[in-house]
N, C-alpha and C. Protein backbone atom coordinates (compact mmCIF):
# COMPACT_ATOMS: atom_id res chain seq x y z
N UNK A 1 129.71 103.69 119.22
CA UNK A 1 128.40 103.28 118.72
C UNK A 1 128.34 103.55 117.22
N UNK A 2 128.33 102.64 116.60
CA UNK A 2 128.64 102.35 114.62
C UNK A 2 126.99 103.61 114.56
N UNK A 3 125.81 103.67 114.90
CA UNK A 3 124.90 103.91 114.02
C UNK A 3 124.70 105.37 114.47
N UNK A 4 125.76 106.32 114.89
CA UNK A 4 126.11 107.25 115.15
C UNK A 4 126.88 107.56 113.46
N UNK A 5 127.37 106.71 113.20
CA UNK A 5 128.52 106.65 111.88
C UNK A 5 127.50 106.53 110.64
N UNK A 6 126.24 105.91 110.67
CA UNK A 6 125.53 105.95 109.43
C UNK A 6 125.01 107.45 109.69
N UNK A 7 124.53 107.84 110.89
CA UNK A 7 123.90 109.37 111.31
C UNK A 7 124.32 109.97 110.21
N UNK A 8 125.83 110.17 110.80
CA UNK A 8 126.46 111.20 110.02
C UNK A 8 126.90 111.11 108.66
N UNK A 9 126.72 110.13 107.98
CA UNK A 9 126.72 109.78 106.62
C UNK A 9 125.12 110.38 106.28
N UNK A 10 124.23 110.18 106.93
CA UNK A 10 123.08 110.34 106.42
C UNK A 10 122.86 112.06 106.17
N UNK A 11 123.77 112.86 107.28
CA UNK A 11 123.68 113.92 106.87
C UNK A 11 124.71 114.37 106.02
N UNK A 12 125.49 113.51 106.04
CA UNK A 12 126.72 114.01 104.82
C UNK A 12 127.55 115.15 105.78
N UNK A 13 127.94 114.67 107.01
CA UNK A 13 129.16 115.28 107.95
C UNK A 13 130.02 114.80 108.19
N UNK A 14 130.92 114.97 106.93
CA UNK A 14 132.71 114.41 107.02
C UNK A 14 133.21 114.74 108.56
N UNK A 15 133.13 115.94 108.97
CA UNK A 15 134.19 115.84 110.11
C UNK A 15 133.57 114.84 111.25
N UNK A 16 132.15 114.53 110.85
CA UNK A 16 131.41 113.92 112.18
C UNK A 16 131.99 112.28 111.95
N UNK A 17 131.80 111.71 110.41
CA UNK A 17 132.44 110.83 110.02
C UNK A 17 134.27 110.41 110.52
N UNK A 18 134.96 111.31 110.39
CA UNK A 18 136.13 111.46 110.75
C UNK A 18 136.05 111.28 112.17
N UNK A 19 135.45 111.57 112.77
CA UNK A 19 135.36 111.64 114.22
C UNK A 19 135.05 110.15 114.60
N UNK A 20 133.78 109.65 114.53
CA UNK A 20 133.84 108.66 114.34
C UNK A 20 134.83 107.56 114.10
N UNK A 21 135.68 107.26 113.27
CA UNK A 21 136.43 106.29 113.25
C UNK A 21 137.56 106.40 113.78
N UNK A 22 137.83 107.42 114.17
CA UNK A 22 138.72 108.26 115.12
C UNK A 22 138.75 107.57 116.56
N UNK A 23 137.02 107.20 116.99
CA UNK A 23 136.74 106.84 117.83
C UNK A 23 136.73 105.25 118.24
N UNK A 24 137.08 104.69 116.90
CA UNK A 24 136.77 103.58 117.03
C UNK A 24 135.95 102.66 116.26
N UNK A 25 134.95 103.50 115.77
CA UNK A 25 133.90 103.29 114.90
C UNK A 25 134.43 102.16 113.59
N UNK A 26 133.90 100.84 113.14
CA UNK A 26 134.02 100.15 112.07
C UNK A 26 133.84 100.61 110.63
N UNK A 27 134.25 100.93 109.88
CA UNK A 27 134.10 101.62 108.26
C UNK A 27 132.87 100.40 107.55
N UNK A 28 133.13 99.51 107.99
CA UNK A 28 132.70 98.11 107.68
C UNK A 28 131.28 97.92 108.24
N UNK A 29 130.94 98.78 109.59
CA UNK A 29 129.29 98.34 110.17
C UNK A 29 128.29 98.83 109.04
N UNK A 30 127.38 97.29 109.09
CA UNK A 30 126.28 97.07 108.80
C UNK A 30 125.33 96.73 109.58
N UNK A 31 124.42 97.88 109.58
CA UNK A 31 122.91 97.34 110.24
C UNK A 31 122.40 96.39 109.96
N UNK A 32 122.25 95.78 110.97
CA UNK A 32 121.54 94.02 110.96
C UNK A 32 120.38 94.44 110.26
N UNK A 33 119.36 94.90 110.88
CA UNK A 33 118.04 94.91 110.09
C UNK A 33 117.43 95.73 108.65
N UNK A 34 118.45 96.25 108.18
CA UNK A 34 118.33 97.20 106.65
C UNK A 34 119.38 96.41 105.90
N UNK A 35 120.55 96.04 106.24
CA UNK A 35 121.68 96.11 105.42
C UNK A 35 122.08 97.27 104.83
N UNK A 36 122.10 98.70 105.76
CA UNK A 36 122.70 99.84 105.09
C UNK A 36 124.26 99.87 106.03
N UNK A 37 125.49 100.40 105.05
CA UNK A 37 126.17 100.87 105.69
C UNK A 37 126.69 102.32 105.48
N UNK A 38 127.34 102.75 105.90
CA UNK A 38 127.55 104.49 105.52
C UNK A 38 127.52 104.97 104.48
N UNK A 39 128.13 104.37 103.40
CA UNK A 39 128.71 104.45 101.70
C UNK A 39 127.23 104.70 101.35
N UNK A 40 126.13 103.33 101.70
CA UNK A 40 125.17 103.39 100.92
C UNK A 40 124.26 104.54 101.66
N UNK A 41 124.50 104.52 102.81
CA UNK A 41 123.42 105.65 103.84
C UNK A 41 123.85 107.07 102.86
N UNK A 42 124.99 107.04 102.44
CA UNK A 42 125.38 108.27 101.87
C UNK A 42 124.97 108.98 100.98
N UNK A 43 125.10 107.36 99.86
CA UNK A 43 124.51 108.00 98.25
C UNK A 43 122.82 108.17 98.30
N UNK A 44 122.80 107.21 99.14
CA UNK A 44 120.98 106.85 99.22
C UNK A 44 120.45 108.63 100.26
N UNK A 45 121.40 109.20 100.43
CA UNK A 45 121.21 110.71 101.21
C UNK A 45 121.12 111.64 100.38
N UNK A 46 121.77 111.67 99.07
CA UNK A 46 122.33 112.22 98.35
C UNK A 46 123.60 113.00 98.73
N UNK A 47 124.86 112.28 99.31
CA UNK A 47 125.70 113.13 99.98
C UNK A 47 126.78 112.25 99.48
N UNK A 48 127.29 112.98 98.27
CA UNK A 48 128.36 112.75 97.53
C UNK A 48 129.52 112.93 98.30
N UNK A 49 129.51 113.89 98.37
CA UNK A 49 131.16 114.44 99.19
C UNK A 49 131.43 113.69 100.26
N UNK A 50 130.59 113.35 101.45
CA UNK A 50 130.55 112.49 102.00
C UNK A 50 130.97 110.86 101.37
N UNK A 51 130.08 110.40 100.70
CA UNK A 51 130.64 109.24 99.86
C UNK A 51 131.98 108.70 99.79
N UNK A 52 131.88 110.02 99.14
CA UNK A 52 133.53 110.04 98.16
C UNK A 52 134.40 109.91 99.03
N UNK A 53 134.33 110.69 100.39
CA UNK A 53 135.22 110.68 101.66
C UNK A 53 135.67 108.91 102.19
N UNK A 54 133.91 108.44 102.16
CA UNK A 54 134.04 107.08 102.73
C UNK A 54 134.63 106.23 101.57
N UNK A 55 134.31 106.25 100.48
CA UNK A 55 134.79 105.44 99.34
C UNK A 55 136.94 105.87 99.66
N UNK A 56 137.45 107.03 99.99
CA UNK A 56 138.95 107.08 99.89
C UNK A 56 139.32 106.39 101.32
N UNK A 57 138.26 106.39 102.55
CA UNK A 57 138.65 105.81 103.46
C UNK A 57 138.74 104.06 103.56
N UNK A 58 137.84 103.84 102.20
CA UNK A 58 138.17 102.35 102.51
C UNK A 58 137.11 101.49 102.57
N UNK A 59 136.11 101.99 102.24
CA UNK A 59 134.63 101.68 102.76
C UNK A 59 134.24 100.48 101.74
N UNK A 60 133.83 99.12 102.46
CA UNK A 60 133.44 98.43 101.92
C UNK A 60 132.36 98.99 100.43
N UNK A 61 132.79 98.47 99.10
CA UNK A 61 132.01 99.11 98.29
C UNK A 61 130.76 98.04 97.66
N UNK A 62 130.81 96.92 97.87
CA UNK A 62 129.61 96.14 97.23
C UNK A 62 128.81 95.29 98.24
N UNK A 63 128.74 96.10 99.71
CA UNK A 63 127.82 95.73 100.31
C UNK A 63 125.99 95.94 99.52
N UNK A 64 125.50 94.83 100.01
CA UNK A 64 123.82 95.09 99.62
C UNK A 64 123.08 94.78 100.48
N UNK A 65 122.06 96.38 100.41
CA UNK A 65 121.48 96.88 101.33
C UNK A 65 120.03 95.51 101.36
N UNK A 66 120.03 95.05 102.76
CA UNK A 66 118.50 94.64 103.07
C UNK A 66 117.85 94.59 102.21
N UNK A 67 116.96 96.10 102.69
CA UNK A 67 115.80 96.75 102.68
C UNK A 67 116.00 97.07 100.96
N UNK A 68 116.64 97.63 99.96
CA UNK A 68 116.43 97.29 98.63
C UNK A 68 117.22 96.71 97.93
N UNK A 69 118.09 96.02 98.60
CA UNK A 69 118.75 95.00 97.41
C UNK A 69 119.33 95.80 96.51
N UNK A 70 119.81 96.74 96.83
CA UNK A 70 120.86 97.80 96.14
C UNK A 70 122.39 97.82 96.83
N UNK A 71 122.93 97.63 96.07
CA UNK A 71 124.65 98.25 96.32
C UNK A 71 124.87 100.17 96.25
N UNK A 72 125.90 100.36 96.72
CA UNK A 72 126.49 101.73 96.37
C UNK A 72 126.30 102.30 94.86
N UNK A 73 127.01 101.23 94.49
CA UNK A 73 126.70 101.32 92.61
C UNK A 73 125.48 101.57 92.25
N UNK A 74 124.79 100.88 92.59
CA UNK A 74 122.89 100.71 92.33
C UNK A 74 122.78 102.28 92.77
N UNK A 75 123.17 102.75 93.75
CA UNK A 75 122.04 104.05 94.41
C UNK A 75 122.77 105.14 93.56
N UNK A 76 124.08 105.15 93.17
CA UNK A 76 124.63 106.44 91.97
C UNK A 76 123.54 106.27 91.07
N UNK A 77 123.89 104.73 90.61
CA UNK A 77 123.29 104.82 89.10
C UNK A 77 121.92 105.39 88.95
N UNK A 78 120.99 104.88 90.03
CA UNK A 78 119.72 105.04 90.56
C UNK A 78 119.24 106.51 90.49
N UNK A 79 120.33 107.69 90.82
CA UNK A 79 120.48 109.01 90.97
C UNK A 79 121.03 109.34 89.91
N UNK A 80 121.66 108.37 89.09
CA UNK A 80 122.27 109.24 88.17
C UNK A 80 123.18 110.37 88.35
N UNK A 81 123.77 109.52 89.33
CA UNK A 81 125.48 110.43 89.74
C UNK A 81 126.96 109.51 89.40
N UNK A 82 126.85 110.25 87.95
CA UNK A 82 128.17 109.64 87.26
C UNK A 82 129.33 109.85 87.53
N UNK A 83 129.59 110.59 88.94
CA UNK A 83 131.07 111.15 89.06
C UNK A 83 131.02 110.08 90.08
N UNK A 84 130.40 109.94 90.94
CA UNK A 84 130.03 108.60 91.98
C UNK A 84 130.26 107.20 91.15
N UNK A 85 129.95 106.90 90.19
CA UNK A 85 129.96 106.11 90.01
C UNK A 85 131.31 105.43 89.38
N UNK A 86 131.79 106.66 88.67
CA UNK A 86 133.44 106.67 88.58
C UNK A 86 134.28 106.54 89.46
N UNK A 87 133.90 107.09 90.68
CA UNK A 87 134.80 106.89 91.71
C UNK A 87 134.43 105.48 92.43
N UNK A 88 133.26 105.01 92.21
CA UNK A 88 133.12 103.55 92.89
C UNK A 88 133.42 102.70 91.79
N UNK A 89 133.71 102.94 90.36
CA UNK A 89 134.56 101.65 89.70
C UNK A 89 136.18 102.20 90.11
N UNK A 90 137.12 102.95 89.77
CA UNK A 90 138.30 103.46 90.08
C UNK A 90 138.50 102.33 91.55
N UNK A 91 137.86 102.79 92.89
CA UNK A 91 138.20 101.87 94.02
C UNK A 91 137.62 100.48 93.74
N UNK A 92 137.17 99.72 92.45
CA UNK A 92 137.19 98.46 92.50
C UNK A 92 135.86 98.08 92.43
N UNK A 93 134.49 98.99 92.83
CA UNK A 93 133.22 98.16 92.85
C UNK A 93 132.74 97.34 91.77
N UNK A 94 132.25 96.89 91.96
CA UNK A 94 131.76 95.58 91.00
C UNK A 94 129.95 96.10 90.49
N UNK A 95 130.42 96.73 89.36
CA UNK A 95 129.31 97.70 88.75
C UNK A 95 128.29 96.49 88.03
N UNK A 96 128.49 95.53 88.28
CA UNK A 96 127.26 94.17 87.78
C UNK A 96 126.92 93.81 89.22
N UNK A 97 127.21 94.05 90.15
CA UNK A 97 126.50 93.46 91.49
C UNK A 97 124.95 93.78 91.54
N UNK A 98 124.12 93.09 91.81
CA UNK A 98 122.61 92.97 92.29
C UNK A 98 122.44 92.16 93.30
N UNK A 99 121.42 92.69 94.58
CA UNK A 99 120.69 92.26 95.08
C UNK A 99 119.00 92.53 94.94
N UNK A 100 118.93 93.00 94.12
CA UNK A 100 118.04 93.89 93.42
C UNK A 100 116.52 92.29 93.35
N UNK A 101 115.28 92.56 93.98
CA UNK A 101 114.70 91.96 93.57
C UNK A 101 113.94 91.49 92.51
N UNK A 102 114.33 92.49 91.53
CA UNK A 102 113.90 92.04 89.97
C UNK A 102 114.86 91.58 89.47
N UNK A 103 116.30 91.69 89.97
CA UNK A 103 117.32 91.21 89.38
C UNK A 103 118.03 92.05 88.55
N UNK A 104 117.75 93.16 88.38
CA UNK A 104 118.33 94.38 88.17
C UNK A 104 119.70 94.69 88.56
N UNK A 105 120.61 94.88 87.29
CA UNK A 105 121.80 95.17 87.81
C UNK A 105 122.39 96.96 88.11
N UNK A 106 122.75 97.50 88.48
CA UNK A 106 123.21 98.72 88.41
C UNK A 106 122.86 99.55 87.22
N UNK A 107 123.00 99.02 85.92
CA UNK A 107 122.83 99.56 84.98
C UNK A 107 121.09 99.31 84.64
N UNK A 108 120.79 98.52 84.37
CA UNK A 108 119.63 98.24 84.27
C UNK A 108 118.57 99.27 85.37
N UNK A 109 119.23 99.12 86.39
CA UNK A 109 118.28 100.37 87.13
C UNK A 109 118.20 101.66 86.31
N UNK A 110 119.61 102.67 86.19
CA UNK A 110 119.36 103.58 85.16
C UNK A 110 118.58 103.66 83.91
N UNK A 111 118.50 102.54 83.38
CA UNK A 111 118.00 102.40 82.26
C UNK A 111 115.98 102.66 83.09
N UNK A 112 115.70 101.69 84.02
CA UNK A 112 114.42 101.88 84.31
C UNK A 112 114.09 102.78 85.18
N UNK A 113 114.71 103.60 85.53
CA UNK A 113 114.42 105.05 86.53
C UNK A 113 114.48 106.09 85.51
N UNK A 114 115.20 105.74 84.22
CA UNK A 114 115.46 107.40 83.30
C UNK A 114 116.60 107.46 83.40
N UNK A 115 117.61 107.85 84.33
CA UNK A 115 119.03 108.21 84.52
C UNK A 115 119.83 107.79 83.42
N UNK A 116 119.12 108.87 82.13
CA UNK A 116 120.37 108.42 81.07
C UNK A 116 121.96 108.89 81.17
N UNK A 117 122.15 109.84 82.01
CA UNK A 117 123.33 110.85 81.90
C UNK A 117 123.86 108.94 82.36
N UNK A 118 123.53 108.11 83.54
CA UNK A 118 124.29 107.14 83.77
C UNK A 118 124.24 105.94 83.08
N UNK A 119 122.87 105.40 81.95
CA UNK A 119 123.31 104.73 81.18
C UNK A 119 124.32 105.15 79.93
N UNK A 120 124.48 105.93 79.91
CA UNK A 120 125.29 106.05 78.77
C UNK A 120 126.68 106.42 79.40
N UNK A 121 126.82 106.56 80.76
CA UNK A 121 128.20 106.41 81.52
C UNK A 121 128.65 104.83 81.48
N UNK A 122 127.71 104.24 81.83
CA UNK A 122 127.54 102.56 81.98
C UNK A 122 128.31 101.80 80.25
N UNK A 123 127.76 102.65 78.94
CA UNK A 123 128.10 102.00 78.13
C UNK A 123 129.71 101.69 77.84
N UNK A 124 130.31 102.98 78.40
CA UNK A 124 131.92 102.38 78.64
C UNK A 124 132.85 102.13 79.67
N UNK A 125 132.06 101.34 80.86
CA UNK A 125 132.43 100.94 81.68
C UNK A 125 132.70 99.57 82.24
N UNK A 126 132.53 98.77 80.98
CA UNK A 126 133.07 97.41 80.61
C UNK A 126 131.94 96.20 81.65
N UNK A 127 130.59 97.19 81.46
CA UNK A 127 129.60 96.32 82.20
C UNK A 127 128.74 95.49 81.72
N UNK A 128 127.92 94.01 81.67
CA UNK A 128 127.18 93.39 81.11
C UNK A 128 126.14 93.79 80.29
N UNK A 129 126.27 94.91 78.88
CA UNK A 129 125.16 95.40 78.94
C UNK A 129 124.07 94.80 77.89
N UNK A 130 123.83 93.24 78.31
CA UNK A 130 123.01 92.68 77.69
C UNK A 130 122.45 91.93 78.81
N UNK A 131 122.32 91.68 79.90
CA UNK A 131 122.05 91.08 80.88
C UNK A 131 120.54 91.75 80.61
N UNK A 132 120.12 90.41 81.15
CA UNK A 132 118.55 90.47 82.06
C UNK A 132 118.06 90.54 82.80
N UNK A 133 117.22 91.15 83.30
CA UNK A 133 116.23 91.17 85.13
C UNK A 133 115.78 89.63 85.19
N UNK A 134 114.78 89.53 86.35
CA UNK A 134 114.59 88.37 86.35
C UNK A 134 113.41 87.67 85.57
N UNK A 135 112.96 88.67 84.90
CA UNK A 135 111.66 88.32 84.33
C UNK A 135 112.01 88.45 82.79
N UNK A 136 113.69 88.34 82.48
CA UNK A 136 113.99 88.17 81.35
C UNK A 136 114.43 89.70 79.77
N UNK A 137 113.86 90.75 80.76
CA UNK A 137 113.94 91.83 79.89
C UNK A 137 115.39 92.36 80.19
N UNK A 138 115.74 92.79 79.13
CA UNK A 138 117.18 93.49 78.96
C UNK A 138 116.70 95.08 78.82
N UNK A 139 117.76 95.69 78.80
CA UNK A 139 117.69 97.51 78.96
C UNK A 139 116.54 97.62 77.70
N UNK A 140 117.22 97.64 76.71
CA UNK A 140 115.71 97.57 75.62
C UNK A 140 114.38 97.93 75.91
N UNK A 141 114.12 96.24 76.44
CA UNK A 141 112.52 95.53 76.80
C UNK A 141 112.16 96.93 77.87
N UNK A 142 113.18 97.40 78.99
CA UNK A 142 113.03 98.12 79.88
C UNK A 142 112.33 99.63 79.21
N UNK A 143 113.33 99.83 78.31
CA UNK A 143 112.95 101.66 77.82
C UNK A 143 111.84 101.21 76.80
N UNK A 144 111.55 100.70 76.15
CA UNK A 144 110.31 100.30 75.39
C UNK A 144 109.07 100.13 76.47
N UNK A 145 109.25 99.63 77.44
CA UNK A 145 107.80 99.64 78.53
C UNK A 145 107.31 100.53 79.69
N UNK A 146 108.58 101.41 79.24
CA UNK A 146 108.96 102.55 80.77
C UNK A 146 108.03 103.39 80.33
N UNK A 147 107.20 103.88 79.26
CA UNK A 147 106.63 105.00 78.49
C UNK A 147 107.19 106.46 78.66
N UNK A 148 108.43 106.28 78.90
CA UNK A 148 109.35 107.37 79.56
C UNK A 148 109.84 108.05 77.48
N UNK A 149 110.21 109.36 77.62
CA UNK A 149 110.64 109.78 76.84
C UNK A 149 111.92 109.77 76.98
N UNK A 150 112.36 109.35 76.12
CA UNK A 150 113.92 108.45 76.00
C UNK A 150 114.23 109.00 74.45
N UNK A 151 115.48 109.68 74.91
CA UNK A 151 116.00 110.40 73.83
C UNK A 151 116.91 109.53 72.73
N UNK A 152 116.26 109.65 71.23
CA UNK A 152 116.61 109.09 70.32
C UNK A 152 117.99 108.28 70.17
N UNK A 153 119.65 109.28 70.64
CA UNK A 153 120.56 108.41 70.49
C UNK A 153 120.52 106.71 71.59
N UNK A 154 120.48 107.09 72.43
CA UNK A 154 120.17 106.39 73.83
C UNK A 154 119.10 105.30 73.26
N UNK A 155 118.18 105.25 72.94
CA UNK A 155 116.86 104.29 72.42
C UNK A 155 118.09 103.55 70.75
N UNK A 156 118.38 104.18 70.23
CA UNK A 156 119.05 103.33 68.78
C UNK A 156 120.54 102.57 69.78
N UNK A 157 120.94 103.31 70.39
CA UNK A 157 122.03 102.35 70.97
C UNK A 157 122.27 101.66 71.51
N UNK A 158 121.23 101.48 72.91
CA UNK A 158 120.65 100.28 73.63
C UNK A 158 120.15 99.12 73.07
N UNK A 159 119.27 99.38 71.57
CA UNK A 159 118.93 98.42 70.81
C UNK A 159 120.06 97.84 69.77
N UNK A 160 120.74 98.15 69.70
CA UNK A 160 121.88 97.61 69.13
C UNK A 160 122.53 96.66 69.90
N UNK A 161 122.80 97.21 71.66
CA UNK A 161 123.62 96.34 72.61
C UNK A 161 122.84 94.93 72.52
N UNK A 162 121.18 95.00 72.05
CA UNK A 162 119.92 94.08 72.43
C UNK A 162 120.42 92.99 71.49
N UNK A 163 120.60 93.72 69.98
CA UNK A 163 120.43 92.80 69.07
C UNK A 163 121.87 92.05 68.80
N UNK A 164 123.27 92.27 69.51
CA UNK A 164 123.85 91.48 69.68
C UNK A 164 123.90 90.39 70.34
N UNK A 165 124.35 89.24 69.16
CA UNK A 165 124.13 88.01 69.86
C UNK A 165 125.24 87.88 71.30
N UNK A 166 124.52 86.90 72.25
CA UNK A 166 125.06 86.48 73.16
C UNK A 166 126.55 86.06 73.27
N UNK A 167 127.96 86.39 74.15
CA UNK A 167 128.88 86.15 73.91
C UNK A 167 129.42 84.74 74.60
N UNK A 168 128.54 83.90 75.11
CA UNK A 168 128.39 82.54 76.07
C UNK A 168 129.12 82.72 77.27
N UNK A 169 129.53 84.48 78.14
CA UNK A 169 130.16 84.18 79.21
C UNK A 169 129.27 83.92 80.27
């Protein structure tokens, strides 16, 4: 039974995890009605170690969840867990994926939750960082409307990524 396998992601119990696929269990199940699978049940738990376990086992990494239109990537960045998020580019994730209903990419979330420790992980991680949500604002437009206190280097450097022109990819 797969949702025995998000359980134990949700509590962040490797050996219960281990057990699990041991048993049979899919690395790959997704709940029909959320679109969560373990990876994301994980980060979205806050259960790194866990994660990290499922991310070396193989774990699909750019599934998107249902219920928020977030990837794995999305819920580090979201938390602002940059060692997570290193380890989900290293196995290959695709750190521009959105299902995000503003259109929000991974990075762009950090930027509008606060999580600077991960936008400024994001700036050298070879990610779109001029892209737009869907309503057209880039990271910029984002920390300028967040009324969030946003520390000086972070605010001059984001606006720099802004005021470069477009590269037509």
């Amino acid at each position: 039974m797969t949702m025995k396998l998000l359980k134990a992601a949700e509590k962040g119990d490797i050996a219960a995890l281990e057990l699990r696929l041991k048993d049979g269990d899919d690395i790959a199940y997704v709940q029909k009605s959320t679109g969560l699978n373990a990876l994301i049940t994980a980060l979205n738990c806050g259960n790194d170690a866990a994660a990290q376990w499922l991310v070396e086992q193989g774990s699909p990494l750019d599934q998107v969840s249902l219920a928020t239109g977030m990837t794995a990537t999305a819920w580090a960045a979201f938390n602002g867990r940059t060692e997570m998020l290193q380890a989900l580019r290293q196995a290959g994730a695709d750190l521009d994926k959105t299902g995000d209903d503003k259109g929000r990419t991974p990075y762009l979330i950090a930027v509008d939750h606060g999580a600077w420790e991960a936008v400024r992980w994001f700036w050298s991680a070879g990610v779109d960082l001029q892209r737009r949500d869907a309503q057209g604002r880039n990271a910029f437009d984002l920390l300028v409307c967040s009324g969030r206190d946003v520390p000086g280097d972070l605010l001059e450097r984001v606006a720099g990524h802004a005021a470069v022109p477009p590269t037509g990819r």
